[in-house]
C-alpha atoms as a PDB file:
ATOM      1  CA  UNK A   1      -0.917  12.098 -11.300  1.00  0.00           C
ATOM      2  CA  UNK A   2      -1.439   9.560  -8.585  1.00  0.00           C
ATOM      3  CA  UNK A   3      -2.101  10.220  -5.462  1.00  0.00           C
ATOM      4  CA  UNK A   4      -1.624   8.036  -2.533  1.00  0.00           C
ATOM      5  CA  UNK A   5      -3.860   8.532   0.781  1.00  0.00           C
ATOM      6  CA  UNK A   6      -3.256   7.399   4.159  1.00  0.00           C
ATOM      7  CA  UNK A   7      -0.923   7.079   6.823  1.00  0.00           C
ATOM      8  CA  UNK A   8       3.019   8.159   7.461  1.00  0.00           C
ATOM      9  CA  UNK A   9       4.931   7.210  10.472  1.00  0.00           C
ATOM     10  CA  UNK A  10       7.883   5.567  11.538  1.00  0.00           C
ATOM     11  CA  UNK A  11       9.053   1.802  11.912  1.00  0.00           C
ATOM     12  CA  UNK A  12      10.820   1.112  14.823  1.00  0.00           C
ATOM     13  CA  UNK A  13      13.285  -2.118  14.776  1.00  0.00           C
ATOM     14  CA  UNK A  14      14.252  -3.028  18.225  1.00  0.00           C
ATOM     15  CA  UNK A  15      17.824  -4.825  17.807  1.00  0.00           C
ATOM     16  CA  UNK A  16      18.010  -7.098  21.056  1.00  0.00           C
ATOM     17  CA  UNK A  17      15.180  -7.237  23.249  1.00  0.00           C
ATOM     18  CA  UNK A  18      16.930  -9.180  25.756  1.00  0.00           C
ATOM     19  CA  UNK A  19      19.921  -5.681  25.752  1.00  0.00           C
ATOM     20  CA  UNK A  20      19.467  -3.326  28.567  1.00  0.00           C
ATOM     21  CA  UNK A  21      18.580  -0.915  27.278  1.00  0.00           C
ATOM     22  CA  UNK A  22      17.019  -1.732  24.524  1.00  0.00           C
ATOM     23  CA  UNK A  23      18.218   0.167  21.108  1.00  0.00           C
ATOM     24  CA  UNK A  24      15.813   0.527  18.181  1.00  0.00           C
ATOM     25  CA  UNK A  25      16.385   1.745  14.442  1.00  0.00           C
ATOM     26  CA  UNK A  26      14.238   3.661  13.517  1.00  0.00           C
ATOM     27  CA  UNK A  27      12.785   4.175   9.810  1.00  0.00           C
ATOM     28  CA  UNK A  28      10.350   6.502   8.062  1.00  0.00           C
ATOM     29  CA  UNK A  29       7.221   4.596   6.941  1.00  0.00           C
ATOM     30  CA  UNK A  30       3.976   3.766   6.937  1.00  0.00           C
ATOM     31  CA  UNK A  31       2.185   1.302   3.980  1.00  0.00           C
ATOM     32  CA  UNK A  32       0.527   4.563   1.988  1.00  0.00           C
ATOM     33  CA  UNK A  33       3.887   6.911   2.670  1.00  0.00           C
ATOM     34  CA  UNK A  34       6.356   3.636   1.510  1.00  0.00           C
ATOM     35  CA  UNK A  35       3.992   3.417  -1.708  1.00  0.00           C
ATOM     36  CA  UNK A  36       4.030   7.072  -2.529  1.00  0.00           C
ATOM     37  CA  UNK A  37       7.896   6.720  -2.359  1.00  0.00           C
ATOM     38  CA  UNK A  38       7.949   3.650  -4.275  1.00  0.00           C
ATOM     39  CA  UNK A  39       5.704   4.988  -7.774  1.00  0.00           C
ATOM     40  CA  UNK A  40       8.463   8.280  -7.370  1.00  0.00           C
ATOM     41  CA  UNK A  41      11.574   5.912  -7.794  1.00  0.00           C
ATOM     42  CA  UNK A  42       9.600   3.862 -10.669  1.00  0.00           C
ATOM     43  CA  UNK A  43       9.683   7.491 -12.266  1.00  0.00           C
ATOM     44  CA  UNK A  44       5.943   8.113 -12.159  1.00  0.00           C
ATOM     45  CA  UNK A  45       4.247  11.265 -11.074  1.00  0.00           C
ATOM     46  CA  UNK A  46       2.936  11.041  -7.698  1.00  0.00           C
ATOM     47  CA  UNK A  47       1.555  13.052  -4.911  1.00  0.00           C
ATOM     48  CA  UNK A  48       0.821  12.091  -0.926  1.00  0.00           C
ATOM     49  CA  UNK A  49      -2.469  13.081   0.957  1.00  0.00           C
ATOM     50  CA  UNK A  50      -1.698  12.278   4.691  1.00  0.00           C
ATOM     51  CA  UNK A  51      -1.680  14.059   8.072  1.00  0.00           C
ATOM     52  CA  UNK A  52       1.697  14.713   8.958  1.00  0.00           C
ATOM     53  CA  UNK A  53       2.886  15.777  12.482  1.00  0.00           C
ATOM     54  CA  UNK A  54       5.375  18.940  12.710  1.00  0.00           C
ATOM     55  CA  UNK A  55       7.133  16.933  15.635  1.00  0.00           C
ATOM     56  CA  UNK A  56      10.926  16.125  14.573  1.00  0.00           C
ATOM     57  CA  UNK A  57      10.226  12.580  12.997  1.00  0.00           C
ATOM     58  CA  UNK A  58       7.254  14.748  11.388  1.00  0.00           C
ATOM     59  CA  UNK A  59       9.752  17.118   9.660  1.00  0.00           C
ATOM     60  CA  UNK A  60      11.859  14.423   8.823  1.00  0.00           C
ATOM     61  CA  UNK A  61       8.779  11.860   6.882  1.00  0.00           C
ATOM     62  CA  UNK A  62       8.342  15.541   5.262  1.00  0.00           C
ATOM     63  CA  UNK A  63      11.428  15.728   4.350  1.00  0.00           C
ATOM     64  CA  UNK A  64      12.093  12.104   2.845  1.00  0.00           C
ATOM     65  CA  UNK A  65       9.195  12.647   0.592  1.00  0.00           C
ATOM     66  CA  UNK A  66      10.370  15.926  -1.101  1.00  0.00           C
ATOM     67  CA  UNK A  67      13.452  14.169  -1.211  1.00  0.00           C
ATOM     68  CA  UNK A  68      12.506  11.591  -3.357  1.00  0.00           C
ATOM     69  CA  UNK A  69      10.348  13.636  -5.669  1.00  0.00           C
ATOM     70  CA  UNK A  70       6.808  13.280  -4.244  1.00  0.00           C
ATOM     71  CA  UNK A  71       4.423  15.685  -4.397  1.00  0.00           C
ATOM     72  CA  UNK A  72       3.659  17.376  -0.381  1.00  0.00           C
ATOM     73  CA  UNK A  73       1.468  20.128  -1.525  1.00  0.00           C
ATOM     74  CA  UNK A  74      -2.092  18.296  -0.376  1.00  0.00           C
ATOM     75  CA  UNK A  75      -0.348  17.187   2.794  1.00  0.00           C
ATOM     76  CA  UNK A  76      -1.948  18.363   6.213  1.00  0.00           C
ATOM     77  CA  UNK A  77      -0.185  19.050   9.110  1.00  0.00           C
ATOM     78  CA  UNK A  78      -2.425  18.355  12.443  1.00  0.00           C
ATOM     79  CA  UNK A  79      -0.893  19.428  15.515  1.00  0.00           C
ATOM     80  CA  UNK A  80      -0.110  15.802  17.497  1.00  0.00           C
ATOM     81  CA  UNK A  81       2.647  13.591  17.088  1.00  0.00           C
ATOM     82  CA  UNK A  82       4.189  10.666  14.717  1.00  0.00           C
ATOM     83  CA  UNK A  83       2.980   7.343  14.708  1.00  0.00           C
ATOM     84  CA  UNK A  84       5.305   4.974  16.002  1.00  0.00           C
ATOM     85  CA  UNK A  85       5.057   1.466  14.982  1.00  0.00           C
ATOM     86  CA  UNK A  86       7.143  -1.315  16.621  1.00  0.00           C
ATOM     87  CA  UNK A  87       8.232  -4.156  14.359  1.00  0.00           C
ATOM     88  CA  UNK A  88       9.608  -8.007  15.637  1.00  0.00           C
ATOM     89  CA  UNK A  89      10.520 -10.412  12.562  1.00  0.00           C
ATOM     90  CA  UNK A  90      10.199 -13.692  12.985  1.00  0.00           C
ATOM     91  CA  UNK A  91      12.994 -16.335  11.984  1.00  0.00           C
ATOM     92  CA  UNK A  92      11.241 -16.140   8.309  1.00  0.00           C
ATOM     93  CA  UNK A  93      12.013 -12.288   8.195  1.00  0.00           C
ATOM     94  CA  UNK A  94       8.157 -11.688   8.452  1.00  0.00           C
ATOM     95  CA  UNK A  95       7.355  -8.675  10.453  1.00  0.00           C
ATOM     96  CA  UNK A  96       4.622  -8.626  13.386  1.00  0.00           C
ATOM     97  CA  UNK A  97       3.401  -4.817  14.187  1.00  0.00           C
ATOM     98  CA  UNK A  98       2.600  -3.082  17.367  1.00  0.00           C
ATOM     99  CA  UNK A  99       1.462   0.686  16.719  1.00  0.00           C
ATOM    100  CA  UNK A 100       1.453   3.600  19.216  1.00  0.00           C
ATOM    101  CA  UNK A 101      -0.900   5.913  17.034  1.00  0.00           C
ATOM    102  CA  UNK A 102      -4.055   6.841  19.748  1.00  0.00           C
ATOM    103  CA  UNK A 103      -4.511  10.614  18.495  1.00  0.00           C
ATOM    104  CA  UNK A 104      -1.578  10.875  16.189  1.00  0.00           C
ATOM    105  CA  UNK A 105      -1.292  12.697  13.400  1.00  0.00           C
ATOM    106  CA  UNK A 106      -1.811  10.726  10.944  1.00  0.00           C
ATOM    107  CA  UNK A 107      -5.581   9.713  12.117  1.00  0.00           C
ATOM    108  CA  UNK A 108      -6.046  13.113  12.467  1.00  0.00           C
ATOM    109  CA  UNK A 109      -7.585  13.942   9.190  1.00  0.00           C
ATOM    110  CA  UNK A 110     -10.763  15.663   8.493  1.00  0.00           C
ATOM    111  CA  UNK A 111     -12.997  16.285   5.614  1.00  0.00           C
ATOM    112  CA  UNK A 112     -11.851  19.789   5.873  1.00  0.00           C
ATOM    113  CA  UNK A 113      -8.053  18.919   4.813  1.00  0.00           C
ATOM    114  CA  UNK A 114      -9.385  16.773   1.871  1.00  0.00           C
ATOM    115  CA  UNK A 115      -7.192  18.650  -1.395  1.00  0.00           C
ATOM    116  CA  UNK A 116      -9.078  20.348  -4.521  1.00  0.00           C
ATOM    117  CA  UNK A 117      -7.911  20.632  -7.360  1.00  0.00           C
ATOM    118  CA  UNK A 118      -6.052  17.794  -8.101  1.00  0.00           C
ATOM    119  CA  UNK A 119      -4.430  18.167 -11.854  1.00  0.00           C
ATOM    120  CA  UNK A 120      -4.253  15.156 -14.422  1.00  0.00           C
ATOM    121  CA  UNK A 121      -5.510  12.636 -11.594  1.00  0.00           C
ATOM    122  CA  UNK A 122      -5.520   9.190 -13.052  1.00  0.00           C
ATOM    123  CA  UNK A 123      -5.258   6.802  -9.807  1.00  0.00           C
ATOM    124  CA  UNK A 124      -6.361   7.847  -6.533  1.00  0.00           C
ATOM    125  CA  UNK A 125      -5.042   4.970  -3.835  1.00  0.00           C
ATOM    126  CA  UNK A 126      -5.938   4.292   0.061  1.00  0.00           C
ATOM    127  CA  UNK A 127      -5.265   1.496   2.149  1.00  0.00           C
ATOM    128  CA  UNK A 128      -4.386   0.404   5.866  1.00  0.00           C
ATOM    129  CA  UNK A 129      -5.310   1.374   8.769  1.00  0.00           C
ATOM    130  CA  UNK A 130      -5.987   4.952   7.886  1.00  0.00           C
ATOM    131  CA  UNK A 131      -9.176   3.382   5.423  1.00  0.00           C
ATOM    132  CA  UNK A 132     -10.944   2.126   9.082  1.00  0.00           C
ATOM    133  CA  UNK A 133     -10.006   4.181  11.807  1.00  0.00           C
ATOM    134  CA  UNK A 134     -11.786   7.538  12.081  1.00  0.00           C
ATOM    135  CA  UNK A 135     -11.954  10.461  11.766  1.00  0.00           C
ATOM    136  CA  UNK A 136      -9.760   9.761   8.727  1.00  0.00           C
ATOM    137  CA  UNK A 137     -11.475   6.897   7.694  1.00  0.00           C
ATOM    138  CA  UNK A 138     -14.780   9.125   6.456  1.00  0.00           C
ATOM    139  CA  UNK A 139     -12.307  11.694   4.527  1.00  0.00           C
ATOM    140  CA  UNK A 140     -11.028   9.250   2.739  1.00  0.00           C
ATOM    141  CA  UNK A 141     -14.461   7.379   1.730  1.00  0.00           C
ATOM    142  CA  UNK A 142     -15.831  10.965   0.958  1.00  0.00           C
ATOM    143  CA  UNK A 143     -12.679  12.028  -0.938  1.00  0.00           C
ATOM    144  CA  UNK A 144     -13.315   8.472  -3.503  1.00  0.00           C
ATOM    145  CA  UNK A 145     -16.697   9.865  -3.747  1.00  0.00           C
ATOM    146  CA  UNK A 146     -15.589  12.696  -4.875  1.00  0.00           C
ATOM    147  CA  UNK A 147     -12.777  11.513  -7.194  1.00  0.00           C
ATOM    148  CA  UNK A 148     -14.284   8.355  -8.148  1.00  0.00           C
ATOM    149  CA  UNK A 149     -15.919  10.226 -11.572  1.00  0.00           C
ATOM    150  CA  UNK A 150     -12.349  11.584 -12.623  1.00  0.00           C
ATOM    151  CA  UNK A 151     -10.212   8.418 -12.037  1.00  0.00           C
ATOM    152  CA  UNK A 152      -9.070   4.668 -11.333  1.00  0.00           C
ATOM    153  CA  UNK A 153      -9.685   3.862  -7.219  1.00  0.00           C
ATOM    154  CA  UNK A 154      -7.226   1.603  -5.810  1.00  0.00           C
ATOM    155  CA  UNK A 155      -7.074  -0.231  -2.164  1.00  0.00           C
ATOM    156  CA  UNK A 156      -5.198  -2.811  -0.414  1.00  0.00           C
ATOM    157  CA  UNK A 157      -6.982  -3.229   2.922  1.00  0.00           C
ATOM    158  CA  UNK A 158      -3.312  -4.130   4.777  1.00  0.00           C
ATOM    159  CA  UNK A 159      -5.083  -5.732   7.633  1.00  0.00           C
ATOM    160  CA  UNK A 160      -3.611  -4.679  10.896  1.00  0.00           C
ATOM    161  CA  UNK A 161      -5.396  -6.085  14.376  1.00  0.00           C
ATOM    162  CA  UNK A 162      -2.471  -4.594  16.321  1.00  0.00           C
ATOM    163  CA  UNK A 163      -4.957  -1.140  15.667  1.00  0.00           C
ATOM    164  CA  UNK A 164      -8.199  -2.434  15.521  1.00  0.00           C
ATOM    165  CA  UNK A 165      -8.705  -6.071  16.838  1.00  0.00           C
ATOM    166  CA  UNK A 166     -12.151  -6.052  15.669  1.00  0.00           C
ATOM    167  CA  UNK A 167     -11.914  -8.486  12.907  1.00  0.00           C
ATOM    168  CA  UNK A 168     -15.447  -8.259  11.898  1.00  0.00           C
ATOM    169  CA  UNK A 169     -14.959  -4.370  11.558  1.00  0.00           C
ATOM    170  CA  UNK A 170     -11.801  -4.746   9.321  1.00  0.00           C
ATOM    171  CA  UNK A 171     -14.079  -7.395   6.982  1.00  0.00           C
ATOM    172  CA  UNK A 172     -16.767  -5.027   6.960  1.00  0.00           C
ATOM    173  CA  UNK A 173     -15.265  -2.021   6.175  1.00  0.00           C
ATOM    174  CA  UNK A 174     -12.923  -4.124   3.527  1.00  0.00           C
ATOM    175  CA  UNK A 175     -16.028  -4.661   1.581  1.00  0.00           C
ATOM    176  CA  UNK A 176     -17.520  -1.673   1.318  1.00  0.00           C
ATOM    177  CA  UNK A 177     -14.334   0.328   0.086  1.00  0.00           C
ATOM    178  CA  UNK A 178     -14.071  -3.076  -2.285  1.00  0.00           C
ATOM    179  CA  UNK A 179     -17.396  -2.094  -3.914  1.00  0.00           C
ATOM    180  CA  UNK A 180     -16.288   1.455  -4.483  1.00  0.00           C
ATOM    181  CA  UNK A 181     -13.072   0.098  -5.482  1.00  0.00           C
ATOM    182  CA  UNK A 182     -11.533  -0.523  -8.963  1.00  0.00           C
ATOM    183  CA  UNK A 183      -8.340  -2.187  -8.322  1.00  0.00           C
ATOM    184  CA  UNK A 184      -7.757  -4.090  -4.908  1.00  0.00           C
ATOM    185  CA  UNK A 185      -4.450  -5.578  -4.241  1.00  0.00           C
ATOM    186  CA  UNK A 186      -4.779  -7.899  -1.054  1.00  0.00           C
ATOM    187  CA  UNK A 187      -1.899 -10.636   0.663  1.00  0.00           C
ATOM    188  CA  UNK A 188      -3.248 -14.242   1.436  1.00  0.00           C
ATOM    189  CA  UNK A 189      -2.558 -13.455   4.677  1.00  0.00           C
ATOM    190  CA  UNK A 190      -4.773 -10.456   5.052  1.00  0.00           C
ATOM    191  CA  UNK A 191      -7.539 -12.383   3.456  1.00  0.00           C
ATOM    192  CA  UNK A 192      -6.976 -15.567   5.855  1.00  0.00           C
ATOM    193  CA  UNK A 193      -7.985 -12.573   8.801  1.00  0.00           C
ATOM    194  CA  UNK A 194     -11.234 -11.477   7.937  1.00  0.00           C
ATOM    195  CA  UNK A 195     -12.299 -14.476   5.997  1.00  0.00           C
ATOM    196  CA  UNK A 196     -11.021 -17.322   7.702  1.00  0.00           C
ATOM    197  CA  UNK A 197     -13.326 -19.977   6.133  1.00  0.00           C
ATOM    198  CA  UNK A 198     -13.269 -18.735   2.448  1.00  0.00           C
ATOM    199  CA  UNK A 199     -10.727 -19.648  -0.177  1.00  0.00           C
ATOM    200  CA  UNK A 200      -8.510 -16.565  -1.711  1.00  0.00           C
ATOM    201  CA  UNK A 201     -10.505 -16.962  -5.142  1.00  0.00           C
ATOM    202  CA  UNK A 202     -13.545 -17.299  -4.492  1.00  0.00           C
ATOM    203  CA  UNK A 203     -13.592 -13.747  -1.949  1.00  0.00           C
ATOM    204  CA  UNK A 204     -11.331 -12.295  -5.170  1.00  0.00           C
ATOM    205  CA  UNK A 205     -14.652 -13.112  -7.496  1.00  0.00           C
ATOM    206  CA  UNK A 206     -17.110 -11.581  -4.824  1.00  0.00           C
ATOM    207  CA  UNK A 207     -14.907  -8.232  -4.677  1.00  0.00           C
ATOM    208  CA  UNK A 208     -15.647  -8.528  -8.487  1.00  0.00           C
ATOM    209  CA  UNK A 209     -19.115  -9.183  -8.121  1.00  0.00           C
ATOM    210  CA  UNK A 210     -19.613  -5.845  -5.711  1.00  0.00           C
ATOM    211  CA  UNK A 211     -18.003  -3.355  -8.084  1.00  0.00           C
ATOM    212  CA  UNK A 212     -14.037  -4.356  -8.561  1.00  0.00           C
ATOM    213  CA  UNK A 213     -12.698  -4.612 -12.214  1.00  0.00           C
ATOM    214  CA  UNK A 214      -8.771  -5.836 -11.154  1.00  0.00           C
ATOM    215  CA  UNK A 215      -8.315  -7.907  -7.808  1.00  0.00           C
ATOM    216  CA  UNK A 216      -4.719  -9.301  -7.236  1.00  0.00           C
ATOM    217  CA  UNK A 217      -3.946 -11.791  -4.361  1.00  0.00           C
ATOM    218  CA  UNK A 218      -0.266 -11.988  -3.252  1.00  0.00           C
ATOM    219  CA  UNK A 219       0.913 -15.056  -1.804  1.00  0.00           C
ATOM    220  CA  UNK A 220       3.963 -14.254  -0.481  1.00  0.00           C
ATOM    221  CA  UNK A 221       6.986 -16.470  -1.902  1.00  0.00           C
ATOM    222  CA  UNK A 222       4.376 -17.966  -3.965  1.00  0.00           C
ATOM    223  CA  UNK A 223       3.908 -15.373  -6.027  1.00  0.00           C
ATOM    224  CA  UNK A 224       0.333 -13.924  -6.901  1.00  0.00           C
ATOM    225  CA  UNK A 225      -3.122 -14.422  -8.663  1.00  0.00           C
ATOM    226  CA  UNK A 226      -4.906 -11.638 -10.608  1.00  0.00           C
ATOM    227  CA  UNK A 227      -8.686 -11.972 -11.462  1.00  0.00           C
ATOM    228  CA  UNK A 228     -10.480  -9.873 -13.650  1.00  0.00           C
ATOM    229  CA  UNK A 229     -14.301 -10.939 -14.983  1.00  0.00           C
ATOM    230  CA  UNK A 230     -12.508 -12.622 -17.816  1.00  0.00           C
ATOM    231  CA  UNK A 231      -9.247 -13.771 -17.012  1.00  0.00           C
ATOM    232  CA  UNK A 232      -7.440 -15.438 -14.590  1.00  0.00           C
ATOM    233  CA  UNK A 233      -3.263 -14.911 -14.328  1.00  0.00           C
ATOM    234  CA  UNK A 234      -0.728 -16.765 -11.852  1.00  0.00           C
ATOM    235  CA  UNK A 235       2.614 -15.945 -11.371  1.00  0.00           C
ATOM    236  CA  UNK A 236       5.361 -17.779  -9.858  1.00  0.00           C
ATOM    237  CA  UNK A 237       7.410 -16.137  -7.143  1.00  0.00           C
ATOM    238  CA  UNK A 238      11.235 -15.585  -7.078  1.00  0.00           C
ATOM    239  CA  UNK A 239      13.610 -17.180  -4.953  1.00  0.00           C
ATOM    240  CA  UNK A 240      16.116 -14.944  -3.475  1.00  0.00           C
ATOM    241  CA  UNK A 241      17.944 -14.647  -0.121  1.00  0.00           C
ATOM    242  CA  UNK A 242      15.117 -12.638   2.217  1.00  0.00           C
ATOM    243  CA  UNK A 243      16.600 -10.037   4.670  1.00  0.00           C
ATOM    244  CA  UNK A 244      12.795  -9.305   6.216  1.00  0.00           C
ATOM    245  CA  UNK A 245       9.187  -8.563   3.941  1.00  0.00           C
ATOM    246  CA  UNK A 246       9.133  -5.290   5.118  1.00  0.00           C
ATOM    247  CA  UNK A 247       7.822  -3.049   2.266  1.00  0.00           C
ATOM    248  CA  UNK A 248       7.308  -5.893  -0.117  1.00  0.00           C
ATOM    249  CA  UNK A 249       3.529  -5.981  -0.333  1.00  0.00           C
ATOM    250  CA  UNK A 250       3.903  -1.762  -0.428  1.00  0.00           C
ATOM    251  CA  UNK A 251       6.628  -2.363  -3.623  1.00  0.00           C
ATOM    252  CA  UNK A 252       4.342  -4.820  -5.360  1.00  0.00           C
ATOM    253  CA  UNK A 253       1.306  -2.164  -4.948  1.00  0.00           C
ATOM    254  CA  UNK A 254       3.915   0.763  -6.132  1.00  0.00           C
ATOM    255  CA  UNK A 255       4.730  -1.707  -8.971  1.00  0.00           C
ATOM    256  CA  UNK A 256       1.049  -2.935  -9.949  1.00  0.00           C
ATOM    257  CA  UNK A 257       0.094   1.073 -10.059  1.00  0.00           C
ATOM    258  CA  UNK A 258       3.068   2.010 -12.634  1.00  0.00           C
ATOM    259  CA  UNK A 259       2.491  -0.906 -14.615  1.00  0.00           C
ATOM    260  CA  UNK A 260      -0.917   0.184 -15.240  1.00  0.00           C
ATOM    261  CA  UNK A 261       0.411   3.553 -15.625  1.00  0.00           C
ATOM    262  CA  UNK A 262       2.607   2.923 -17.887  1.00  0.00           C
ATOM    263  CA  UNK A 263       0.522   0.982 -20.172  1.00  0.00           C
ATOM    264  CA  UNK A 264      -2.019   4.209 -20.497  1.00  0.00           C
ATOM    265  CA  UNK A 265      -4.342   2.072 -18.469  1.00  0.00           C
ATOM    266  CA  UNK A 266      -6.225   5.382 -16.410  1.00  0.00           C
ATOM    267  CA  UNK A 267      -9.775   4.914 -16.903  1.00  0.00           C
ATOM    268  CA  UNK A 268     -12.422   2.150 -16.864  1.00  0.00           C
ATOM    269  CA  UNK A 269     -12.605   1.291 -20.218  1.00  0.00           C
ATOM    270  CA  UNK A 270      -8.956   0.549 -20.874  1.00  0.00           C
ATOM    271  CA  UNK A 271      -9.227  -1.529 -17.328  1.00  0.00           C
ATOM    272  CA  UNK A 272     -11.625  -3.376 -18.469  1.00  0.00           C
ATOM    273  CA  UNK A 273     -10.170  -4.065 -21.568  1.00  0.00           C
ATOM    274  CA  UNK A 274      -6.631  -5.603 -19.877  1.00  0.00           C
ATOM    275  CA  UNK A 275      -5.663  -8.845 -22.188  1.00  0.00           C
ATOM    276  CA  UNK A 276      -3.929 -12.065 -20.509  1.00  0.00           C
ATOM    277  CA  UNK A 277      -0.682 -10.878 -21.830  1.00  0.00           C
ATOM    278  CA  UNK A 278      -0.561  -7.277 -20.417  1.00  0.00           C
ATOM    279  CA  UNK A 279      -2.011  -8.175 -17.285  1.00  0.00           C
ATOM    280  CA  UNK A 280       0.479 -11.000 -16.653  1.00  0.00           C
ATOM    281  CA  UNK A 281       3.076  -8.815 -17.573  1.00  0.00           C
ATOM    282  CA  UNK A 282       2.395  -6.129 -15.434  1.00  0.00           C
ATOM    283  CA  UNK A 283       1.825  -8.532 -12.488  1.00  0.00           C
ATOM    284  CA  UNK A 284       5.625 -10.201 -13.069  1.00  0.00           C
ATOM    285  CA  UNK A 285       7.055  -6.965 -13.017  1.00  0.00           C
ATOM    286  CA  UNK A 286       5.229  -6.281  -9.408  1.00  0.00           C
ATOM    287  CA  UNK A 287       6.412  -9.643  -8.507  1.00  0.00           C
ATOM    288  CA  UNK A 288      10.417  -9.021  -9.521  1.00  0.00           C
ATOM    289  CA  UNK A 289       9.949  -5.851  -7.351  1.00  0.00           C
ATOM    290  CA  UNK A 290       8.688  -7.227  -4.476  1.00  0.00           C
ATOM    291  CA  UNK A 291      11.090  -9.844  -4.576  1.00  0.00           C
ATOM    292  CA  UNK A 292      13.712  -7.472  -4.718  1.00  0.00           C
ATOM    293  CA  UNK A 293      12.732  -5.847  -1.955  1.00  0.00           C
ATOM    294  CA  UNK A 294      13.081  -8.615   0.504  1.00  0.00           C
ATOM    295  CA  UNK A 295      16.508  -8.803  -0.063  1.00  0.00           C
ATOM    296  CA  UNK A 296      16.665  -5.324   1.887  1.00  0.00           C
ATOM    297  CA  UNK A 297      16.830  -4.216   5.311  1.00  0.00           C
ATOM    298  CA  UNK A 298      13.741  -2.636   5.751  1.00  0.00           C
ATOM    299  CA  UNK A 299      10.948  -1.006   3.159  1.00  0.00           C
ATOM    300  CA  UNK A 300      14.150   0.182   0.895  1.00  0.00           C
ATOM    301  CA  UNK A 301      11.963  -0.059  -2.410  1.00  0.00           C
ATOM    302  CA  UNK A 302      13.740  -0.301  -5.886  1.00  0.00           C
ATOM    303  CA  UNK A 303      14.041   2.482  -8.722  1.00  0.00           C
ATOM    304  CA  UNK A 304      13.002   1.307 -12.278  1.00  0.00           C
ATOM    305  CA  UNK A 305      17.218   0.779 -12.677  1.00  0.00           C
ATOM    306  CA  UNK A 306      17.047  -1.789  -9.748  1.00  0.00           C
ATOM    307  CA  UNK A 307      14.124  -3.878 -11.297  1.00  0.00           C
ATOM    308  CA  UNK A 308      15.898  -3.890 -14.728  1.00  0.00           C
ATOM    309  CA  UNK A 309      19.002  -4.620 -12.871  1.00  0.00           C
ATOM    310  CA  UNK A 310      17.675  -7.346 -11.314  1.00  0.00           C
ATOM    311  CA  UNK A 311      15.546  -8.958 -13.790  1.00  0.00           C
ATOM    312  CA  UNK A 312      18.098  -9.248 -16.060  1.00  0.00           C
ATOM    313  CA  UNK A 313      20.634 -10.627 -13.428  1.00  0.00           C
ATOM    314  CA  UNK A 314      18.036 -13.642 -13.634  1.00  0.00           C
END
């Protein structure tokens, strides 16, 4: 079982801000809730731990995850409202967030709601927003201290000023999650935030240095970089056609955890013992996924047919 941790909500796209009014799509999300749903159409077995508001769009991010096979049991339900996050996209299809979250359900979390008993857990994920502001922020550092005996920890820090503009807060709390941390997935860009003056590899080999095992930097259309203690694997990107990058840094985390999965790759040991060839394997898979990804409106991530589908169509 993996289980993802953090933060559910809903993307709104405004179509024409120069239309009176103004009309919006909206679409369920949220980095954490968009990777939960992205392991369940790569077949694996996963489960979300989140607040979730029993407002209407509450019901319905409820709803999508049942739908698509994810696990809801450990799911809290804190009486306040969705998370609403406003997305522009530049020219590039790159998306700029503005999130309307003070109180919200999804920040809502306590040490109280964290779940027991979780069966057959093997990776236990947080990331965004959810890992800094509080009071769900401490559950979640207190729930890896409580899991970290029985299973892999994985982050990706998915830097977001738009909540906290603190920068020095996001780098500080970044590293100490990266020392409890065994695999850390982080964009170029998010790095380029907190550590403006320090090159992508050389803050990859400090995460290593304070505890990490497997730290991955995505570069966008340039592919990514993985970094263990012993090896060092680069991966091209893929050209396609980009609709937006919404959801492609959640698909290549979705991706990164069932290649590990699927590879039996669970504890330390086997972690640490990753060769060249499996690791670059696994990240090329993550990158064909992400790719994929950006040739769809929105964070529409791809089943295990998809990625076939489109690797071979390459």
């Amino acid at each position: 079982m993996i289980l993802i941790c953090g933060e559910a909500l809903f993307d709104m796209f405004a179509s024409d801000l120069a239309e009176d009014p103004v009309a919006f799509d909206a679409y369920v999300g949220g980095s954490p809730f968009n990777v939960a749903i992205g392991l369940a159409r790569l077949g694996e077995d996963v489960a979300f731990f989140g607040g979730i508001s029993k407002d209407l769009l509450g019901e319905k991010l409820i709803g999508r995850l049942r739908s698509e096979g994810v696990e809801t049991r450990h799911v809290c339900r804190p009486e306040a409202l969705t998370t609403l996050s406003v997305v522009q996209k530049d020219a590039n299809g790159h998306p700029a967030y503005t999130f309307y979250g003070d109180g919200a359900a999804d920040r809502m979390v306590t040490v109280a709601d964290l779940p027991e008993g979780i069966p057959d857990l093997s990776i236990l994920h947080i990331g965004s927003y959810s890992a800094l502001v509080e009071p769900v922020a401490s559950a979640l550092k207190t729930l890896i201290d409580q899991q970290k005996a029985n299973c892999l920890i994985a982050f990706d820090p998915n830097i977001r000023p738009t909540v906290v503009a603190d920068l020095c807060r996001w780098r500080e709390n970044t590293e100490d999650i990266a020392a409890l941390a065994d695999i850390i997935k982080v964009s170029d860009e998010d790095l380029a935030l907190i550590y403006p003056d320090r090159a992508p590899a050389d803050i990859a080999r400090h995460w290593l240095d304070l505890g990490a095992t497997l730290v991955i930097v995505t570069a966008g259309a340039k592919g990514a970089e993985a970094f263990t203690g012993d090896l060092h694997v680069e991966v091209s990107g893929r050209t396609v056609t980009v609709i937006d990058t919404v959801g492609a840094g959640d698909t290549f985390q979705a991706a990164l955890l069932s290649g590990l999965v699927s590879r039996d790759i669970t504890g330390r040991e086997a972690l640490e013992g990753l060769d060249h060839a499996a690791l670059h394997e696994i990240v090329l898979k993550a990158v064909n996924a992400s790719a994929l990804t950006c040739t769809r409106q929105g964070a529409d991530l791809p089943s295990r047919d998809d990625v076939l589908r489109f690797e071979n169509s390459c």
